[in-house]
N, C-alpha and C. Protein backbone atom coordinates (compact mmCIF):
# COMPACT_ATOMS: atom_id res chain seq x y z
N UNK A 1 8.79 143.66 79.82
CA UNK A 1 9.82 143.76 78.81
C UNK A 1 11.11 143.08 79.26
N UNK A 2 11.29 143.04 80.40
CA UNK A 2 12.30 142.60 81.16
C UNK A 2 12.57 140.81 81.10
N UNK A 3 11.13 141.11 81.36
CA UNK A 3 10.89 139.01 81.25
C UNK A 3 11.02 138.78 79.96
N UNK A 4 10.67 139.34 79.40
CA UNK A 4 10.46 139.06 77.52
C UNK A 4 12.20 138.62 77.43
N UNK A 5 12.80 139.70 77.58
CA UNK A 5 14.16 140.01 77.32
C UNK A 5 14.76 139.04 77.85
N UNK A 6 14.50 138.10 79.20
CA UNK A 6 15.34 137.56 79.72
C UNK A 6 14.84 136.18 79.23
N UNK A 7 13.80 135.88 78.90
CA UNK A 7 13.50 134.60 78.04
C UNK A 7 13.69 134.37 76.83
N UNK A 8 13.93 135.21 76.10
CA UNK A 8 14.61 135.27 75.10
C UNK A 8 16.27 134.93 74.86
N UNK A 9 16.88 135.44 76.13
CA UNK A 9 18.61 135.14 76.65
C UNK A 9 18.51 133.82 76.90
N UNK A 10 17.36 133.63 77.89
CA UNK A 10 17.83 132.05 78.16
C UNK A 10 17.77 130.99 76.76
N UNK A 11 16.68 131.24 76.29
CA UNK A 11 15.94 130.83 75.09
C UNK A 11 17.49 130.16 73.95
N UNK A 12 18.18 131.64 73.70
CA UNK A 12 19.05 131.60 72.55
C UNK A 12 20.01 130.96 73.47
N UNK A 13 20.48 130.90 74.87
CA UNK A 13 21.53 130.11 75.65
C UNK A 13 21.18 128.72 75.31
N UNK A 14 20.08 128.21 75.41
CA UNK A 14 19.49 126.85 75.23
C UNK A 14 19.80 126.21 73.89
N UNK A 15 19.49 127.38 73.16
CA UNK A 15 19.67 126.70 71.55
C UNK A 15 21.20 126.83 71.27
N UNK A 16 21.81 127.68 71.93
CA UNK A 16 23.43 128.14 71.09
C UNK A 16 23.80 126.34 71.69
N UNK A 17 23.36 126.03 73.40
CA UNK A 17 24.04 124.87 73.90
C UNK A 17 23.48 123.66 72.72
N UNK A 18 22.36 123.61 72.98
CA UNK A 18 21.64 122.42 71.92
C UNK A 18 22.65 122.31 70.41
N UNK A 19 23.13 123.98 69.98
CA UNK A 19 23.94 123.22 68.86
C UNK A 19 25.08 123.24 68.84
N UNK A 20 25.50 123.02 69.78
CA UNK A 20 26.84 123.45 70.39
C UNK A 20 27.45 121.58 70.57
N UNK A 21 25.73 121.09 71.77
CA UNK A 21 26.13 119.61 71.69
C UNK A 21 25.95 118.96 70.66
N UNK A 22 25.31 119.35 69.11
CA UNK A 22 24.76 118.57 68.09
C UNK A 22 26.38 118.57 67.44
N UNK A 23 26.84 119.88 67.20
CA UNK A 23 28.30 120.05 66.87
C UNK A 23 29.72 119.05 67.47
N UNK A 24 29.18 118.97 68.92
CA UNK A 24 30.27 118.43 69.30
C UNK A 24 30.23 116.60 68.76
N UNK A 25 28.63 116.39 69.23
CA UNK A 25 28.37 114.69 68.44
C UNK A 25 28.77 114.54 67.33
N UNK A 26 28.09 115.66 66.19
CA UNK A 26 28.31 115.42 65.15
C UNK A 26 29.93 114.67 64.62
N UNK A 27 31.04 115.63 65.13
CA UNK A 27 32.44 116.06 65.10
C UNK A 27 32.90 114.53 65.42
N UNK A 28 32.61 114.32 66.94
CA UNK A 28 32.93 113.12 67.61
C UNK A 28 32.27 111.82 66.45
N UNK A 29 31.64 111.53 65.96
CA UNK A 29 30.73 110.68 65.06
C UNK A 29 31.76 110.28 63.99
N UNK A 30 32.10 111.87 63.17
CA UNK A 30 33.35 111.90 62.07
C UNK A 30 34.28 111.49 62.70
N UNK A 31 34.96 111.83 63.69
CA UNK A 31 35.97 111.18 64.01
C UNK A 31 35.94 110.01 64.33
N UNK A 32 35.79 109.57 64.90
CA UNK A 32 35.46 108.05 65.28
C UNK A 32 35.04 106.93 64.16
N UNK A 33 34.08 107.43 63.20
CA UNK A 33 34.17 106.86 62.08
C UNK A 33 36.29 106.97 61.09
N UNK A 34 36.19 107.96 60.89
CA UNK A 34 37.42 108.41 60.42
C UNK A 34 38.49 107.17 61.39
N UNK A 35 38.73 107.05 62.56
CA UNK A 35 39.81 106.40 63.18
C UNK A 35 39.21 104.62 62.23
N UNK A 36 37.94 104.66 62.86
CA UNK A 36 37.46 103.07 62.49
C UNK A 36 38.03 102.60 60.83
N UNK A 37 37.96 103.45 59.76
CA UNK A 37 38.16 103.73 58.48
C UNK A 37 39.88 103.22 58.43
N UNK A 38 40.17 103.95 59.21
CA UNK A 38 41.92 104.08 59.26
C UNK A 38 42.12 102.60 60.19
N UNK A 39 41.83 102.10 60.96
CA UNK A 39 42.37 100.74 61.47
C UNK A 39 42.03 99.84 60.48
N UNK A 40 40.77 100.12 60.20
CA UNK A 40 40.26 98.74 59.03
C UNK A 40 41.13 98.67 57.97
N UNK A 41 42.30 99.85 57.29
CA UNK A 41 43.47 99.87 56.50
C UNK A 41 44.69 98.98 56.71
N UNK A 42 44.69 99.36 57.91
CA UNK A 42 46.13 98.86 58.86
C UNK A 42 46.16 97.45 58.91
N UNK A 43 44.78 97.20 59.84
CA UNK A 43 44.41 95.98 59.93
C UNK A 43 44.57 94.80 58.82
N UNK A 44 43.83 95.32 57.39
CA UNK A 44 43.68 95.09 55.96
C UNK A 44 45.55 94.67 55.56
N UNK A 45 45.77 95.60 55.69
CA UNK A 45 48.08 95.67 55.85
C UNK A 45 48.49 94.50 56.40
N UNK A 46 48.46 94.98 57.89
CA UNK A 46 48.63 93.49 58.73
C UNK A 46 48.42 92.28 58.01
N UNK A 47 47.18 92.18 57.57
CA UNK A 47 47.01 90.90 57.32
C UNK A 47 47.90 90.16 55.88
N UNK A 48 47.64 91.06 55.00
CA UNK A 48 48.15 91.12 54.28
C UNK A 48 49.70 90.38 54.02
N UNK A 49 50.55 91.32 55.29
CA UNK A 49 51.74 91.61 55.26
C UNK A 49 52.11 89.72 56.13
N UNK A 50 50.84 89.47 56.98
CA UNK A 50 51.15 87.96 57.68
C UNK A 50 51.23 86.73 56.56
N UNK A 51 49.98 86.71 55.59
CA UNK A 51 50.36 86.23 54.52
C UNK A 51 51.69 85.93 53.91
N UNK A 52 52.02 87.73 53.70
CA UNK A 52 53.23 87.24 53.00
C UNK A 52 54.43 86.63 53.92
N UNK A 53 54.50 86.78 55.22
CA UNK A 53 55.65 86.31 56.13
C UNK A 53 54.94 84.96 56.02
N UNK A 54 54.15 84.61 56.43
CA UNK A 54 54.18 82.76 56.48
C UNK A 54 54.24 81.87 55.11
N UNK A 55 54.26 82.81 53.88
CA UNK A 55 54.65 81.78 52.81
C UNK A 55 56.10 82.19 52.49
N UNK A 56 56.81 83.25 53.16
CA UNK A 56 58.27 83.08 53.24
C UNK A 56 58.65 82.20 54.23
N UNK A 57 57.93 81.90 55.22
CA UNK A 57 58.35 81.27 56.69
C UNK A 57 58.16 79.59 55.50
N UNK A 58 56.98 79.31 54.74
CA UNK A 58 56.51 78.10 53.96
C UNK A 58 58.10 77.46 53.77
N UNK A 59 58.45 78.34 52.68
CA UNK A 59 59.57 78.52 51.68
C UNK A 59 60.76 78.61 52.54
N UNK A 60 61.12 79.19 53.41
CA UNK A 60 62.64 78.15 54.10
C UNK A 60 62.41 77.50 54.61
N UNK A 61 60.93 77.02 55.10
CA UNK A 61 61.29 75.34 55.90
C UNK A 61 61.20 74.47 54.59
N UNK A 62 60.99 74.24 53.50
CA UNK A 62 61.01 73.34 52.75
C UNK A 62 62.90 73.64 52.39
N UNK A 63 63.04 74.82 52.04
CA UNK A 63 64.46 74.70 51.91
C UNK A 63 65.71 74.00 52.93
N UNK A 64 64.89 74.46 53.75
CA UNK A 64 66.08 73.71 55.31
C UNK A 64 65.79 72.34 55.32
N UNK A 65 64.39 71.36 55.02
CA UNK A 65 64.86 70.32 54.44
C UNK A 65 64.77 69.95 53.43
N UNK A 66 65.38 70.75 52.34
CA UNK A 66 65.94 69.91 50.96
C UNK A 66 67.34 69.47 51.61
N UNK A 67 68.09 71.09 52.52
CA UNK A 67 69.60 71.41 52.80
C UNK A 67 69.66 69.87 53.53
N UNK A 68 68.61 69.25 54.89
CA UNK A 68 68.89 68.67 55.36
C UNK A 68 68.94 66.65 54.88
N UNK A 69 68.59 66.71 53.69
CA UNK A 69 68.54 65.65 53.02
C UNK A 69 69.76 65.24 52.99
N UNK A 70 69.94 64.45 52.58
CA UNK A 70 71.51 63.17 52.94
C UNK A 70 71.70 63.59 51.27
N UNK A 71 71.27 62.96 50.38
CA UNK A 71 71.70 63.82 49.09
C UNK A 71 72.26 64.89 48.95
N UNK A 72 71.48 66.23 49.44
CA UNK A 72 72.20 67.61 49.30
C UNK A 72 73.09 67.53 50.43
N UNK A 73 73.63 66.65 51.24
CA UNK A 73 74.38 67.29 52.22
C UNK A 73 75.46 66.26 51.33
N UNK A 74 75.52 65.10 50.56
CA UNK A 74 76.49 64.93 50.01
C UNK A 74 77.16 65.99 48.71
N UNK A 75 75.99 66.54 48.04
CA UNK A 75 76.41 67.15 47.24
C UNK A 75 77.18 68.20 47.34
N UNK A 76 76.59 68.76 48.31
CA UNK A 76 77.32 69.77 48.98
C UNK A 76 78.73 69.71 49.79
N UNK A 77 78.80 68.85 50.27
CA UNK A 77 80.29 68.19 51.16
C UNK A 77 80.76 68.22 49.65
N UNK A 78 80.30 67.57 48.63
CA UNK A 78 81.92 67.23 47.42
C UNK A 78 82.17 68.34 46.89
N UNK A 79 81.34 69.47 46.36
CA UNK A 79 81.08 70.60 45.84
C UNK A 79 82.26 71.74 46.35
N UNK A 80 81.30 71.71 47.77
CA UNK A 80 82.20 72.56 48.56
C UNK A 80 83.58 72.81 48.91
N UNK A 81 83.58 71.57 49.97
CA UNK A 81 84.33 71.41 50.86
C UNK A 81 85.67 70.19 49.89
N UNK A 82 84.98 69.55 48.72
CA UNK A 82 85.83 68.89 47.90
C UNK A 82 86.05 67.22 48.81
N UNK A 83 85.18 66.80 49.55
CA UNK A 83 85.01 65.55 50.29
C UNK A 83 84.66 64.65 49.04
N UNK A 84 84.92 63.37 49.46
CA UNK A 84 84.32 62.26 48.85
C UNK A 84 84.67 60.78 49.43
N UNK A 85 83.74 59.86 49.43
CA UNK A 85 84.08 58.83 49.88
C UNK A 85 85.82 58.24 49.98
N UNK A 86 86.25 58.02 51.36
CA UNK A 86 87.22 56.91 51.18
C UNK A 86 87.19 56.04 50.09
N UNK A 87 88.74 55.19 49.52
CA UNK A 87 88.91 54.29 48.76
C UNK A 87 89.00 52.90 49.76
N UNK A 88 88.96 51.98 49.55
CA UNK A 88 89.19 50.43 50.49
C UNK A 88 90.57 50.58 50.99
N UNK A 89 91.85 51.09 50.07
CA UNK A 89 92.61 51.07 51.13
C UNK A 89 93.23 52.29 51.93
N UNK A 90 91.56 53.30 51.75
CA UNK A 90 92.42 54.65 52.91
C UNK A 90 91.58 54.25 54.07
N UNK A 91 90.75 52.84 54.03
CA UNK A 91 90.31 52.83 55.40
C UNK A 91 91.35 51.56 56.31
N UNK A 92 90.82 52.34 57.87
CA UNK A 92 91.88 51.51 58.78
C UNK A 92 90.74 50.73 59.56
N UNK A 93 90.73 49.34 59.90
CA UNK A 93 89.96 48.59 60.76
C UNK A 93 91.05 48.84 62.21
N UNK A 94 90.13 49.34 63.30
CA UNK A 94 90.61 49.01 64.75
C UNK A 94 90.53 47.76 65.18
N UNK A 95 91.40 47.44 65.97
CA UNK A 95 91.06 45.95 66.40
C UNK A 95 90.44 46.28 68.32
């Protein structure tokens, strides 16, 4: 009765562990899926978000050279700053 009794303890020790480790895999499985789920979002973001910075990055380099064109930098000098070409006699020849 004794043996009965004590193979039976070990018995249910064996199985409580067996689902004890099925529990812990299981758990670990969800999670790990769950994190993978959640980067593939981020990741998805990121990319997303690079897109949109390199067609803003697109869009001021074409602007920095329209700015740097000899046209807009005249337009801009008369506009602005109120410049405009010398007349023939506000220029001085050095000798």
């Amino acid at each position: 009765m004794n043996k009965k009794k004590s193979e039976s303890i070990k018995l249910f020790h064996f199985f409580s562990m067996m689902l004890f480790l099925f529990l812990l895999v299981g758990i670990s499985h969800v999670w790990v899926n769950s994190k993978r789920t959640q980067i593939g979002y981020s990741l998805s973001h990121i990319k997303k978000e690079i897109g949109q910075i390199r067609e803003y990055n697109r869009k001021l380099k074409l602007e920095i050279a329209s700015l740097k064109s000899p046209e807009s930098l005249e337009k801009k000098a008369g506009k602005e700053f109120g410049l405009r070409y010398p007349l023939p006699k506000q220029i001085v020849f050095l000798p």
